[in-house]
PDB file of N, CA and C in Angstrom:
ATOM      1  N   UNK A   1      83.654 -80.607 -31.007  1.00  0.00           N
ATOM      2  CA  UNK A   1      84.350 -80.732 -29.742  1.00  0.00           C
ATOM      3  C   UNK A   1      83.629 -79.881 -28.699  1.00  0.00           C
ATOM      4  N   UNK A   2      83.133 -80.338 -27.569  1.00  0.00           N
ATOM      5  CA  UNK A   2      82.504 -79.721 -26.864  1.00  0.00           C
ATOM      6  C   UNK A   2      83.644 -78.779 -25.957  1.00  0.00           C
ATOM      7  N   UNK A   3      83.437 -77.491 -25.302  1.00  0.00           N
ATOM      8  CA  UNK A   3      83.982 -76.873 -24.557  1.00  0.00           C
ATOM      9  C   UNK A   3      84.192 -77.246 -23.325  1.00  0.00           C
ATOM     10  N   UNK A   4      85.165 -77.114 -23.105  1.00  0.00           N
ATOM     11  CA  UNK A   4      85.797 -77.568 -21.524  1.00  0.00           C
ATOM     12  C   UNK A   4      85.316 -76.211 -20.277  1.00  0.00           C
ATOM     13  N   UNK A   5      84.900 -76.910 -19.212  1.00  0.00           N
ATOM     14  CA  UNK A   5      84.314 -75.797 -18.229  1.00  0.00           C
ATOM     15  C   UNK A   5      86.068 -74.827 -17.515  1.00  0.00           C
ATOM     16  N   UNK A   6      85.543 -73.980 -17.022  1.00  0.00           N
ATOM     17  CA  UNK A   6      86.479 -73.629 -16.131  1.00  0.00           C
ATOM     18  C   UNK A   6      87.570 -74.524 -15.221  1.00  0.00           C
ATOM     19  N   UNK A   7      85.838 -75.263 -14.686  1.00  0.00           N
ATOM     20  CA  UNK A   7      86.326 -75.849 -13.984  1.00  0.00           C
ATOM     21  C   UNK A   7      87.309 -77.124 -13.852  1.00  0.00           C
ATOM     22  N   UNK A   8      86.618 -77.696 -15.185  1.00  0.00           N
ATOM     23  CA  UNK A   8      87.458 -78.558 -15.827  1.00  0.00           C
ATOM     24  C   UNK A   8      89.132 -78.735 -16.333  1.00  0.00           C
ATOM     25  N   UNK A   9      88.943 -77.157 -16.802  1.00  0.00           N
ATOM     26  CA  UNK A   9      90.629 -76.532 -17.027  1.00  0.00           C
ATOM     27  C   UNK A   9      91.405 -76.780 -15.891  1.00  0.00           C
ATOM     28  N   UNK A  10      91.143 -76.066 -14.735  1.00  0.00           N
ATOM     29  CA  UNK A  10      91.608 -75.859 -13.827  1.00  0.00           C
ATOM     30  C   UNK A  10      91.859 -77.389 -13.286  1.00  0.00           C
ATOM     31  N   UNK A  11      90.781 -78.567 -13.020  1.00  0.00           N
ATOM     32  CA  UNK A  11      91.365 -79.744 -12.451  1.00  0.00           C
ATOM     33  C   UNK A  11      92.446 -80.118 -13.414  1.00  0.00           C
ATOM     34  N   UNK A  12      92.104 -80.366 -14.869  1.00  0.00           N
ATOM     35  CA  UNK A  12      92.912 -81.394 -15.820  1.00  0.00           C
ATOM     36  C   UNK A  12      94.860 -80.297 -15.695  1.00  0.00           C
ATOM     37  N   UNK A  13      94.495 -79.283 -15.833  1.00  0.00           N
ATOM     38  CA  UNK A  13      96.206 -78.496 -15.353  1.00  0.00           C
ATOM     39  C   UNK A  13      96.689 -78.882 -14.271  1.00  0.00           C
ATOM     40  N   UNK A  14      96.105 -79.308 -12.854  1.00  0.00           N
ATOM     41  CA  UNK A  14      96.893 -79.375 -11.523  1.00  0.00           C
ATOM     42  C   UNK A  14      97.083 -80.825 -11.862  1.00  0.00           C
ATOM     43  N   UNK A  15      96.008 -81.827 -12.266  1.00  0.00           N
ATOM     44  CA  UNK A  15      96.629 -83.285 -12.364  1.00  0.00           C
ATOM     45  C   UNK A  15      97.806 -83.347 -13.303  1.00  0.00           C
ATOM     46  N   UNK A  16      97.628 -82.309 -14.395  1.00  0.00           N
ATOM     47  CA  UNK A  16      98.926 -82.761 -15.112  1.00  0.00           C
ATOM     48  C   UNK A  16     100.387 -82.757 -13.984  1.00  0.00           C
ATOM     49  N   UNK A  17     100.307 -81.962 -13.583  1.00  0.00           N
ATOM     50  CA  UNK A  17     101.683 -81.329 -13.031  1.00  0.00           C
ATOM     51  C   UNK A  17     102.008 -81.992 -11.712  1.00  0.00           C
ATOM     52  N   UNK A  18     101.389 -82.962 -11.435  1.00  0.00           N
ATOM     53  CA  UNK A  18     101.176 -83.866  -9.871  1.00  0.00           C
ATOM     54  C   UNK A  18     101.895 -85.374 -10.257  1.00  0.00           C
ATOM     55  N   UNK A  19     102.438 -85.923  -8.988  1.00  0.00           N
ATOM     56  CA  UNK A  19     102.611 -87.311  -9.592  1.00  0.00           C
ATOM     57  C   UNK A  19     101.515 -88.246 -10.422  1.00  0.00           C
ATOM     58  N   UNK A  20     101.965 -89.458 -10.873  1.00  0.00           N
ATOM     59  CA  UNK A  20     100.649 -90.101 -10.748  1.00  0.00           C
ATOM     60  C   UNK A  20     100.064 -90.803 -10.091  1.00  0.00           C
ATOM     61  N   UNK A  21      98.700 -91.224  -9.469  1.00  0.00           N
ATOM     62  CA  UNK A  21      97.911 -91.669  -8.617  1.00  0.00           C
ATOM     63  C   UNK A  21      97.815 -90.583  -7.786  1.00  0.00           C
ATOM     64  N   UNK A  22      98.003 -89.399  -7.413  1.00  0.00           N
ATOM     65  CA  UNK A  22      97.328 -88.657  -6.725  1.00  0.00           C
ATOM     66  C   UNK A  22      96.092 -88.219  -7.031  1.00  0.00           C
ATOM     67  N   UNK A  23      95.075 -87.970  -6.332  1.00  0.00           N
ATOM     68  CA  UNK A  23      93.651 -87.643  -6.569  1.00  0.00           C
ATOM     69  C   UNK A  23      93.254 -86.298  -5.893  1.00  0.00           C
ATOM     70  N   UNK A  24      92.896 -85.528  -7.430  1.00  0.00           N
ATOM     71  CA  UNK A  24      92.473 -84.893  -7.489  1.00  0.00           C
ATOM     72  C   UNK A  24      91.211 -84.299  -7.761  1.00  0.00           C
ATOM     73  N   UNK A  25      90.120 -83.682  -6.924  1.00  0.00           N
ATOM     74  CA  UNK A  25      88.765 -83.706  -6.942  1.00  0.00           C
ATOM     75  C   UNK A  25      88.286 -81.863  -7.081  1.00  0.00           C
ATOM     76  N   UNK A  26      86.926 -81.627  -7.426  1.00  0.00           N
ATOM     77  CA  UNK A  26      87.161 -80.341  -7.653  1.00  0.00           C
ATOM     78  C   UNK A  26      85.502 -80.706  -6.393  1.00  0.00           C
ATOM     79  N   UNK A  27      85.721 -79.762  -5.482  1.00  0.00           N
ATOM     80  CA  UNK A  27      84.764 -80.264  -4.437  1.00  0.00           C
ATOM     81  C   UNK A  27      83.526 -78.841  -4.302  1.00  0.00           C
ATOM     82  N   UNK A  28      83.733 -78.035  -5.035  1.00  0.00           N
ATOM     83  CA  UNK A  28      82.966 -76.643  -5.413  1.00  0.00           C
ATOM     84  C   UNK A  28      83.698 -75.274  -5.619  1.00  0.00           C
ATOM     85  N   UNK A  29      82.776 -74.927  -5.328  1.00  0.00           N
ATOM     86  CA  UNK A  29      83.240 -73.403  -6.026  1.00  0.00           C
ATOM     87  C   UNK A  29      82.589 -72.273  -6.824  1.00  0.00           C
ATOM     88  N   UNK A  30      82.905 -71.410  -6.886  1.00  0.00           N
ATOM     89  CA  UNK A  30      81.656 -70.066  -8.123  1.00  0.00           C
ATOM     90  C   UNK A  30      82.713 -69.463  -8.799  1.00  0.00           C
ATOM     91  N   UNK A  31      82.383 -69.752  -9.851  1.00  0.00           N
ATOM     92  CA  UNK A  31      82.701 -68.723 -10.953  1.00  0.00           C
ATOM     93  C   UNK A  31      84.104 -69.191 -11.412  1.00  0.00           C
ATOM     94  N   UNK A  32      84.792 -68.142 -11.110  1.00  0.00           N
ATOM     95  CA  UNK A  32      86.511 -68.353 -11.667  1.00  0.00           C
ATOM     96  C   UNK A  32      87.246 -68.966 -10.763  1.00  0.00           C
ATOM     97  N   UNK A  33      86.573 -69.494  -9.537  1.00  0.00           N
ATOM     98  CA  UNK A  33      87.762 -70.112  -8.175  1.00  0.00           C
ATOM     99  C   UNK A  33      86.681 -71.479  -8.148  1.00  0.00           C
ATOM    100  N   UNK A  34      87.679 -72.322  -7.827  1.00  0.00           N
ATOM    101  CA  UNK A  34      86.981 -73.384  -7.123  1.00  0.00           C
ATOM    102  C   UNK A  34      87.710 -74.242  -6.023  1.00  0.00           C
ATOM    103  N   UNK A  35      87.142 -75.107  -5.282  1.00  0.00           N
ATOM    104  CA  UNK A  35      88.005 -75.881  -4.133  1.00  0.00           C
ATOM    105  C   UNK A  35      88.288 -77.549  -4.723  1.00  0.00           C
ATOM    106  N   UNK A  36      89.909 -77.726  -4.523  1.00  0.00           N
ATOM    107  CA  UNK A  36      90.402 -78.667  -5.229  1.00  0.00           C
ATOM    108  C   UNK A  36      90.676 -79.527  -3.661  1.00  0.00           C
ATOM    109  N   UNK A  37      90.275 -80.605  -3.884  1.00  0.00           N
ATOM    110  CA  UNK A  37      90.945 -81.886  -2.671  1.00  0.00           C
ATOM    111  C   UNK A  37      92.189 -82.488  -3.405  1.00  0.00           C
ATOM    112  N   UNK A  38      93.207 -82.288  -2.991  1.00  0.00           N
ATOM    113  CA  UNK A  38      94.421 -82.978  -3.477  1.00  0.00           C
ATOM    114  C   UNK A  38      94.871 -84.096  -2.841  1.00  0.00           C
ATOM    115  N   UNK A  39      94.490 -85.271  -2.444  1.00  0.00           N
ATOM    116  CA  UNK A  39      94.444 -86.516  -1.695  1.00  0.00           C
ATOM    117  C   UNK A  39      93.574 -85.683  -0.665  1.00  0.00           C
ATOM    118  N   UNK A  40      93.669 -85.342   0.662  1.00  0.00           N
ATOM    119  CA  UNK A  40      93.121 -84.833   1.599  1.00  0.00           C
ATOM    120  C   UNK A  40      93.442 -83.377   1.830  1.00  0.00           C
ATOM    121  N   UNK A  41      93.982 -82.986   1.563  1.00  0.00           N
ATOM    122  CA  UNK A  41      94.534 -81.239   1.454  1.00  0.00           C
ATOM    123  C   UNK A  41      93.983 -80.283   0.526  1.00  0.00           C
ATOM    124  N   UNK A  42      92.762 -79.646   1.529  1.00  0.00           N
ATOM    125  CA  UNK A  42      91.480 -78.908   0.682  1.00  0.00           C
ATOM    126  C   UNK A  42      92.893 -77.175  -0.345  1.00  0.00           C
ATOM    127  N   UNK A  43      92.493 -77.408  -0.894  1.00  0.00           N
ATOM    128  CA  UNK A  43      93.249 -75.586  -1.491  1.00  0.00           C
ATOM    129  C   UNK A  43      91.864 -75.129  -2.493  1.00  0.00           C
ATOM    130  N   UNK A  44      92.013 -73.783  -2.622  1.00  0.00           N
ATOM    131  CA  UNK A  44      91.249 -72.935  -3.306  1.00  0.00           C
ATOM    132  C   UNK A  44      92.251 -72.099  -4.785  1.00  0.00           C
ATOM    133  N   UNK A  45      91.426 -72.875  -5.967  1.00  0.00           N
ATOM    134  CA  UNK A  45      92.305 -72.474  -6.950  1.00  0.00           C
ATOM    135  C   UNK A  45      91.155 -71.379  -7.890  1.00  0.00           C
ATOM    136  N   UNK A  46      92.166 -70.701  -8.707  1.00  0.00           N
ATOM    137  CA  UNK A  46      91.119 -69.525  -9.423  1.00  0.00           C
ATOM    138  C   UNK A  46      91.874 -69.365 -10.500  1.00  0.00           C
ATOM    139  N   UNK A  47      90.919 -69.179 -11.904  1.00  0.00           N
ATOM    140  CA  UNK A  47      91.228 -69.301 -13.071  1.00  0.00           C
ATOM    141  C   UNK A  47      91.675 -67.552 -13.600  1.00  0.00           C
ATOM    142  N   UNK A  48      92.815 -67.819 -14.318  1.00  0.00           N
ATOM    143  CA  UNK A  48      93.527 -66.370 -14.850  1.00  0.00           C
ATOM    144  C   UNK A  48      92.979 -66.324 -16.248  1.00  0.00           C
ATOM    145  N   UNK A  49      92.528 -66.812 -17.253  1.00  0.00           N
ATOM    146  CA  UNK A  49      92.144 -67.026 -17.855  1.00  0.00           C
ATOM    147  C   UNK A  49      93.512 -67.409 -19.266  1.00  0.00           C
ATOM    148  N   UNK A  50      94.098 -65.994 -19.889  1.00  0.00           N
ATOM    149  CA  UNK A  50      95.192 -65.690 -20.919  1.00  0.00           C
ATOM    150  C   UNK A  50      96.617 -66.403 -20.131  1.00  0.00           C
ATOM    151  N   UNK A  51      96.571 -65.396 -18.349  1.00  0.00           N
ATOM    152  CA  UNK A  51      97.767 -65.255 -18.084  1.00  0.00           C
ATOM    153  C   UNK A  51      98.981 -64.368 -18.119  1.00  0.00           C
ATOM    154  N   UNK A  52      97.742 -63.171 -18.600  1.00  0.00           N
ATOM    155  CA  UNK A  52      98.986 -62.282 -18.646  1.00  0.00           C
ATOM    156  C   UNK A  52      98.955 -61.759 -17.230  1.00  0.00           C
ATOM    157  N   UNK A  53     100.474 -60.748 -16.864  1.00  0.00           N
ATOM    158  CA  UNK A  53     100.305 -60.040 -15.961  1.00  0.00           C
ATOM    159  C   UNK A  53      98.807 -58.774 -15.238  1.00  0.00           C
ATOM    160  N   UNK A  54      98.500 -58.073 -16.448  1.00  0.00           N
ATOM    161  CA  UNK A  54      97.223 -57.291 -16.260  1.00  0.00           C
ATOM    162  C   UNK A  54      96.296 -58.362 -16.079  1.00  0.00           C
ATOM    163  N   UNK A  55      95.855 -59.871 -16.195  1.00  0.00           N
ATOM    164  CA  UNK A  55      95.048 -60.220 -15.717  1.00  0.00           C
ATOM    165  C   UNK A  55      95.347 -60.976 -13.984  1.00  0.00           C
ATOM    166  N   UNK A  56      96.394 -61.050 -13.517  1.00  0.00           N
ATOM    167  CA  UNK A  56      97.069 -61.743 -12.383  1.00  0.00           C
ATOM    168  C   UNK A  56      96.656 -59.881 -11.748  1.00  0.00           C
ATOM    169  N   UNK A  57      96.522 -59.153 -11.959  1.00  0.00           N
ATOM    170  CA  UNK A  57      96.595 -58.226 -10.705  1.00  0.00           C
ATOM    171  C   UNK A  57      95.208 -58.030 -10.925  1.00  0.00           C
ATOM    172  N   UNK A  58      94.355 -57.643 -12.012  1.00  0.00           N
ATOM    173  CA  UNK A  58      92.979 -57.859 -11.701  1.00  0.00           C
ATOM    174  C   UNK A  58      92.300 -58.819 -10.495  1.00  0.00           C
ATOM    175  N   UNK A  59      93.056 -60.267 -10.727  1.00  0.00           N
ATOM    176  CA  UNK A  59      92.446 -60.906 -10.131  1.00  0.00           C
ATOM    177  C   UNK A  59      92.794 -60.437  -8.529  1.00  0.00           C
ATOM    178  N   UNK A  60      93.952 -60.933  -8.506  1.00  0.00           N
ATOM    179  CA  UNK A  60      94.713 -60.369  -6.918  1.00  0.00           C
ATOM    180  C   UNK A  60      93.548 -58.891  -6.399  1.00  0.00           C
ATOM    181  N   UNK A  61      93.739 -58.226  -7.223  1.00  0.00           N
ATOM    182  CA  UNK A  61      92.808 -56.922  -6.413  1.00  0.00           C
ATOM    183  C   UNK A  61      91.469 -57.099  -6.484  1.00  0.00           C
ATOM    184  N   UNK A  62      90.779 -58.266  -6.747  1.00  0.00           N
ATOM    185  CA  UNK A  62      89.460 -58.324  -6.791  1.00  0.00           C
ATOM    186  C   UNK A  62      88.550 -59.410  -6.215  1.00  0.00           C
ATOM    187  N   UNK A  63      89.765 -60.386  -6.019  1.00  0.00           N
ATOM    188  CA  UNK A  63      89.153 -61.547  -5.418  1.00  0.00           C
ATOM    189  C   UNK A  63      88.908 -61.662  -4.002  1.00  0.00           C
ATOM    190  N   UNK A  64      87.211 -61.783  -3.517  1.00  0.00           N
ATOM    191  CA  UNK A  64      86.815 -61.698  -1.998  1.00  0.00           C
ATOM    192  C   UNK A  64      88.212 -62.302  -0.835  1.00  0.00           C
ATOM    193  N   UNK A  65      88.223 -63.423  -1.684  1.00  0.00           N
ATOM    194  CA  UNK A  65      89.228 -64.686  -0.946  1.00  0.00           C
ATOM    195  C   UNK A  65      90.797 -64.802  -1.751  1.00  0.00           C
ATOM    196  N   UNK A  66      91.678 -64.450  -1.361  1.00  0.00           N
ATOM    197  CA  UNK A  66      93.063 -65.395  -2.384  1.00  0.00           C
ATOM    198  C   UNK A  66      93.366 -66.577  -2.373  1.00  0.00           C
ATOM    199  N   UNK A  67      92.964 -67.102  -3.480  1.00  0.00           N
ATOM    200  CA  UNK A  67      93.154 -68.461  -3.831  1.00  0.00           C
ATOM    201  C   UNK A  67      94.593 -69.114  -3.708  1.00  0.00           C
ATOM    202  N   UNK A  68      95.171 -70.599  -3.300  1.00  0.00           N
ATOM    203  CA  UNK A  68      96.176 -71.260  -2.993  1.00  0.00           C
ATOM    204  C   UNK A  68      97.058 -71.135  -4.088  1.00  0.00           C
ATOM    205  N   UNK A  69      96.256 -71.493  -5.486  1.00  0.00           N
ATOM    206  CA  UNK A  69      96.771 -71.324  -6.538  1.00  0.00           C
ATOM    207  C   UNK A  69      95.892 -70.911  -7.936  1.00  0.00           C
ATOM    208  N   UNK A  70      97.105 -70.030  -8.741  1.00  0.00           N
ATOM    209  CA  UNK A  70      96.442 -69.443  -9.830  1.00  0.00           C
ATOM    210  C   UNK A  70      96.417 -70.018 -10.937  1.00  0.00           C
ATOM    211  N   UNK A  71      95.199 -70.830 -11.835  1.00  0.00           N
ATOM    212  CA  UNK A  71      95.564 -71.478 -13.037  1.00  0.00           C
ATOM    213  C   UNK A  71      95.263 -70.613 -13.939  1.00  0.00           C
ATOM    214  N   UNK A  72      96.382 -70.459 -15.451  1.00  0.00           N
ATOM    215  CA  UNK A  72      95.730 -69.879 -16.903  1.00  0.00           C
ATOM    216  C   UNK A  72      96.256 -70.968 -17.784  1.00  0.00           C
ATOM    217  N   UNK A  73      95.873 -70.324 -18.990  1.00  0.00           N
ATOM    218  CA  UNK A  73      96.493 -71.457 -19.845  1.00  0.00           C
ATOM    219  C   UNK A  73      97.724 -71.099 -20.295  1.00  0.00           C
ATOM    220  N   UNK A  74      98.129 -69.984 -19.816  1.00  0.00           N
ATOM    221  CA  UNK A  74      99.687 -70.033 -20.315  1.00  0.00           C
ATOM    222  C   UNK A  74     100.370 -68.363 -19.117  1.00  0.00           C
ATOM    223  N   UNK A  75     100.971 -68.675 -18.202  1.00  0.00           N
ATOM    224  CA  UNK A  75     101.327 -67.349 -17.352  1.00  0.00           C
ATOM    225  C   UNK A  75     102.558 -66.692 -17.924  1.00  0.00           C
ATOM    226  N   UNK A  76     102.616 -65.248 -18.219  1.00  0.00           N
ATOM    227  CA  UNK A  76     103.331 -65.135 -18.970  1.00  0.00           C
ATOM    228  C   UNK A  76     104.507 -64.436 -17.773  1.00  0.00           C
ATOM    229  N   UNK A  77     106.361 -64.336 -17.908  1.00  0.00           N
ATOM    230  CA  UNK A  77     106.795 -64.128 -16.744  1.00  0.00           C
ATOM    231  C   UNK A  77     106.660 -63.226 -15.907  1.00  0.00           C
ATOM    232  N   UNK A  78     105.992 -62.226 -16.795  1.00  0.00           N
ATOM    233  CA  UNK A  78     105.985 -61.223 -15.591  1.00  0.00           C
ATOM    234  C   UNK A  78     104.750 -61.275 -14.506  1.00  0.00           C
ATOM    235  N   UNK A  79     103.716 -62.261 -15.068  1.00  0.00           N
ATOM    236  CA  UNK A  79     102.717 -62.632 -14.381  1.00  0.00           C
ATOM    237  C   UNK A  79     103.422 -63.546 -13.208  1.00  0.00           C
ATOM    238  N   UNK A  80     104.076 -64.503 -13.906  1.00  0.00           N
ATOM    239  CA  UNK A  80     105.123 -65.609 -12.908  1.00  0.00           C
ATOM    240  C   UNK A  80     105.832 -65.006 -11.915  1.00  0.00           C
ATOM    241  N   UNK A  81     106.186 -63.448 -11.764  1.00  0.00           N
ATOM    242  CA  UNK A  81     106.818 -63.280 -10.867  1.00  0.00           C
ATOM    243  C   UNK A  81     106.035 -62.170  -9.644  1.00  0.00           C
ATOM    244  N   UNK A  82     104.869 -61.866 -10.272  1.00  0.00           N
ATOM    245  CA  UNK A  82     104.169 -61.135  -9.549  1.00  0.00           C
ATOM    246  C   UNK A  82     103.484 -62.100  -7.970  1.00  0.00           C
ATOM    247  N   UNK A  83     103.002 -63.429  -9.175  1.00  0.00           N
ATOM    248  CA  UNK A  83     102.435 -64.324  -8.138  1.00  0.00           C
ATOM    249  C   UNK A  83     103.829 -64.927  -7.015  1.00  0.00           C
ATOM    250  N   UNK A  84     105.120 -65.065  -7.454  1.00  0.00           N
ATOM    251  CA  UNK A  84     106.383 -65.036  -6.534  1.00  0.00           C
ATOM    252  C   UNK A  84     106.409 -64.451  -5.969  1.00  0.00           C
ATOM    253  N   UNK A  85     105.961 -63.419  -6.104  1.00  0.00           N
ATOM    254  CA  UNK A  85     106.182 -61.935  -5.110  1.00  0.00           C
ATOM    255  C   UNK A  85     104.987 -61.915  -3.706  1.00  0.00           C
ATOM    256  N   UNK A  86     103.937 -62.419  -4.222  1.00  0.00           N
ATOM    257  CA  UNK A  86     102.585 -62.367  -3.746  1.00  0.00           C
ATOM    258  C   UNK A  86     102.212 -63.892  -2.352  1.00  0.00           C
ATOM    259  N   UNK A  87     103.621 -64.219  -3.051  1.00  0.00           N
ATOM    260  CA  UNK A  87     103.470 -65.803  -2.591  1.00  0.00           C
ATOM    261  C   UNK A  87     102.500 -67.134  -2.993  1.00  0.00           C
ATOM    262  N   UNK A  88     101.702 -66.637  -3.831  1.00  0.00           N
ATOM    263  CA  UNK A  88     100.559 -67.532  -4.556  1.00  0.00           C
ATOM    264  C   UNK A  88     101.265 -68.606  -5.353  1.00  0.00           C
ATOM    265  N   UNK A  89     100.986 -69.730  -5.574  1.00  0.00           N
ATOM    266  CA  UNK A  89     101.701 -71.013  -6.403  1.00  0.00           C
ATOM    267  C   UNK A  89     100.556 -70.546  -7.395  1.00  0.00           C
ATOM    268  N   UNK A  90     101.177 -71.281  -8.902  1.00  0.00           N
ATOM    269  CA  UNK A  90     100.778 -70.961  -9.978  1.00  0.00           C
ATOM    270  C   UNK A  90     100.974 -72.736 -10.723  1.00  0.00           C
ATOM    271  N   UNK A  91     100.108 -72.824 -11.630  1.00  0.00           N
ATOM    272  CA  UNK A  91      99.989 -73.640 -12.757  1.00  0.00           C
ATOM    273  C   UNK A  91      99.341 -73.555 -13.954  1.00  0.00           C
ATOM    274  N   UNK A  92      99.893 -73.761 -15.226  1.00  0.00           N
ATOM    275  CA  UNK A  92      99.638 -73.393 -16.428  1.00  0.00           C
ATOM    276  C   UNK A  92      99.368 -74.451 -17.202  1.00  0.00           C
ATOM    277  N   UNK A  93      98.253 -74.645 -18.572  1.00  0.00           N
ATOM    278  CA  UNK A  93      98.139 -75.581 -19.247  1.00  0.00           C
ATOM    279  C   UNK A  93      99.257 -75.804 -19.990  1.00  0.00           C
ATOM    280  N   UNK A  94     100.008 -74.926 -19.852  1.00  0.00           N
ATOM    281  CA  UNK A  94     101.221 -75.581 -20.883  1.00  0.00           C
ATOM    282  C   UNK A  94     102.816 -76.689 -20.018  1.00  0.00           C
ATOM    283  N   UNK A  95     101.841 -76.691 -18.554  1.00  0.00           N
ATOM    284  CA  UNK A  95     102.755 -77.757 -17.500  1.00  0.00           C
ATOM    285  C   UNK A  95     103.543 -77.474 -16.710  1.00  0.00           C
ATOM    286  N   UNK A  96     103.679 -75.708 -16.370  1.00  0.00           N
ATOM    287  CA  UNK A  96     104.363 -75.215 -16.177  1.00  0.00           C
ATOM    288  C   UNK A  96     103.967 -75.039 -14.403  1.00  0.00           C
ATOM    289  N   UNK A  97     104.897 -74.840 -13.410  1.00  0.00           N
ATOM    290  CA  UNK A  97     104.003 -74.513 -11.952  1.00  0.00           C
ATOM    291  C   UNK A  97     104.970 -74.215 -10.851  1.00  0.00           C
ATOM    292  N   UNK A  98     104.802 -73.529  -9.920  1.00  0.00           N
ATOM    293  CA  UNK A  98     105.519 -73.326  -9.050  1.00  0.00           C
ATOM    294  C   UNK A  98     104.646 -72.869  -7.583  1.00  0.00           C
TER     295      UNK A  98
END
Protein backbone atom coordinates (compact mmCIF):
# COMPACT_ATOMS: atom_id res chain seq x y z
CA UNK A 1 0.00 0.00 0.00
CA UNK A 2 1.60 3.04 -0.96
CA UNK A 3 1.59 6.08 1.56
CA UNK A 4 -0.77 8.79 1.34
CA UNK A 5 0.88 12.45 1.08
CA UNK A 6 -0.03 15.10 3.51
CA UNK A 7 -1.48 16.51 1.18
CA UNK A 8 -3.61 13.96 0.15
CA UNK A 9 -4.88 13.42 3.85
CA UNK A 10 -5.83 16.68 4.17
CA UNK A 11 -8.00 16.87 0.67
CA UNK A 12 -9.63 13.18 1.08
CA UNK A 13 -10.80 14.48 5.13
CA UNK A 14 -12.47 17.89 3.92
CA UNK A 15 -14.28 15.96 0.91
CA UNK A 16 -15.42 13.49 3.31
CA UNK A 17 -17.22 15.91 5.51
CA UNK A 18 -18.72 18.20 2.48
CA UNK A 19 -21.84 17.47 0.55
CA UNK A 20 -21.59 15.55 -2.48
CA UNK A 21 -20.57 17.12 -5.80
CA UNK A 22 -18.74 19.80 -4.23
CA UNK A 23 -15.20 20.22 -5.60
CA UNK A 24 -12.56 20.13 -3.91
CA UNK A 25 -8.97 20.98 -5.25
CA UNK A 26 -5.68 21.27 -3.37
CA UNK A 27 -4.20 24.36 -5.46
CA UNK A 28 -0.57 24.46 -3.43
CA UNK A 29 1.09 24.82 -0.60
CA UNK A 30 4.57 23.77 1.60
CA UNK A 31 4.92 21.45 3.93
CA UNK A 32 2.13 20.90 6.59
CA UNK A 33 -0.43 23.74 5.10
CA UNK A 34 -1.77 23.79 1.84
CA UNK A 35 -4.48 25.93 -0.24
CA UNK A 36 -7.80 24.09 -0.78
CA UNK A 37 -10.44 25.61 -3.59
CA UNK A 38 -13.75 24.54 -2.25
CA UNK A 39 -16.02 25.22 -5.43
CA UNK A 40 -14.54 28.85 -5.66
CA UNK A 41 -13.69 29.76 -2.01
CA UNK A 42 -9.78 29.68 -1.76
CA UNK A 43 -9.03 28.58 2.38
CA UNK A 44 -5.64 27.60 3.73
CA UNK A 45 -5.65 24.25 5.57
CA UNK A 46 -2.65 22.73 7.79
CA UNK A 47 -2.02 19.30 8.90
CA UNK A 48 -1.99 18.46 12.94
CA UNK A 49 -0.73 15.39 12.35
CA UNK A 50 -1.99 12.86 15.89
CA UNK A 51 -4.31 15.71 17.03
CA UNK A 52 -3.58 16.04 20.19
CA UNK A 53 -3.85 19.27 22.06
CA UNK A 54 0.24 19.76 22.50
CA UNK A 55 0.31 19.42 18.83
CA UNK A 56 -2.73 22.18 18.01
CA UNK A 57 -0.67 24.80 20.08
CA UNK A 58 2.65 23.94 18.52
CA UNK A 59 1.14 24.56 15.46
CA UNK A 60 -0.94 27.80 16.41
CA UNK A 61 2.44 29.27 17.89
CA UNK A 62 4.47 28.49 14.95
CA UNK A 63 2.71 28.86 11.93
CA UNK A 64 3.98 32.08 9.64
CA UNK A 65 0.19 32.24 8.45
CA UNK A 66 -3.10 30.67 10.45
CA UNK A 67 -4.64 28.40 8.45
CA UNK A 68 -8.79 28.41 7.80
CA UNK A 69 -8.73 25.00 8.95
CA UNK A 70 -6.89 22.39 11.01
CA UNK A 71 -6.77 18.73 9.69
CA UNK A 72 -5.40 15.49 11.96
CA UNK A 73 -6.41 12.22 11.87
CA UNK A 74 -8.16 12.20 14.94
CA UNK A 75 -8.50 15.82 17.27
CA UNK A 76 -8.65 14.93 20.54
CA UNK A 77 -11.29 17.37 22.79
CA UNK A 78 -9.21 19.31 24.32
CA UNK A 79 -7.51 20.04 21.04
CA UNK A 80 -11.36 20.60 19.75
CA UNK A 81 -11.80 23.24 22.06
CA UNK A 82 -8.66 25.11 21.89
CA UNK A 83 -9.23 25.53 18.06
CA UNK A 84 -13.12 26.87 19.40
CA UNK A 85 -11.47 29.13 21.36
CA UNK A 86 -8.99 30.30 18.63
CA UNK A 87 -11.80 30.41 16.17
CA UNK A 88 -10.06 28.01 13.62
CA UNK A 89 -12.61 25.24 12.00
CA UNK A 90 -11.25 21.83 12.36
CA UNK A 91 -11.63 18.39 10.48
CA UNK A 92 -10.61 14.95 11.35
CA UNK A 93 -10.13 11.61 9.45
CA UNK A 94 -12.39 10.06 11.62
CA UNK A 95 -15.39 12.67 9.99
CA UNK A 96 -15.52 14.69 12.59
CA UNK A 97 -15.52 18.93 11.92
CA UNK A 98 -16.58 22.06 13.02
Amino acid sequence: MATRTIKDRIQSAVVAVLPAGVEVLATGGDGDQIDLRINRVKIRAAWAGEGRLCHIRELLAHLPRRPDIIVARRLSPGARALLRESGAGWVDETGGCA
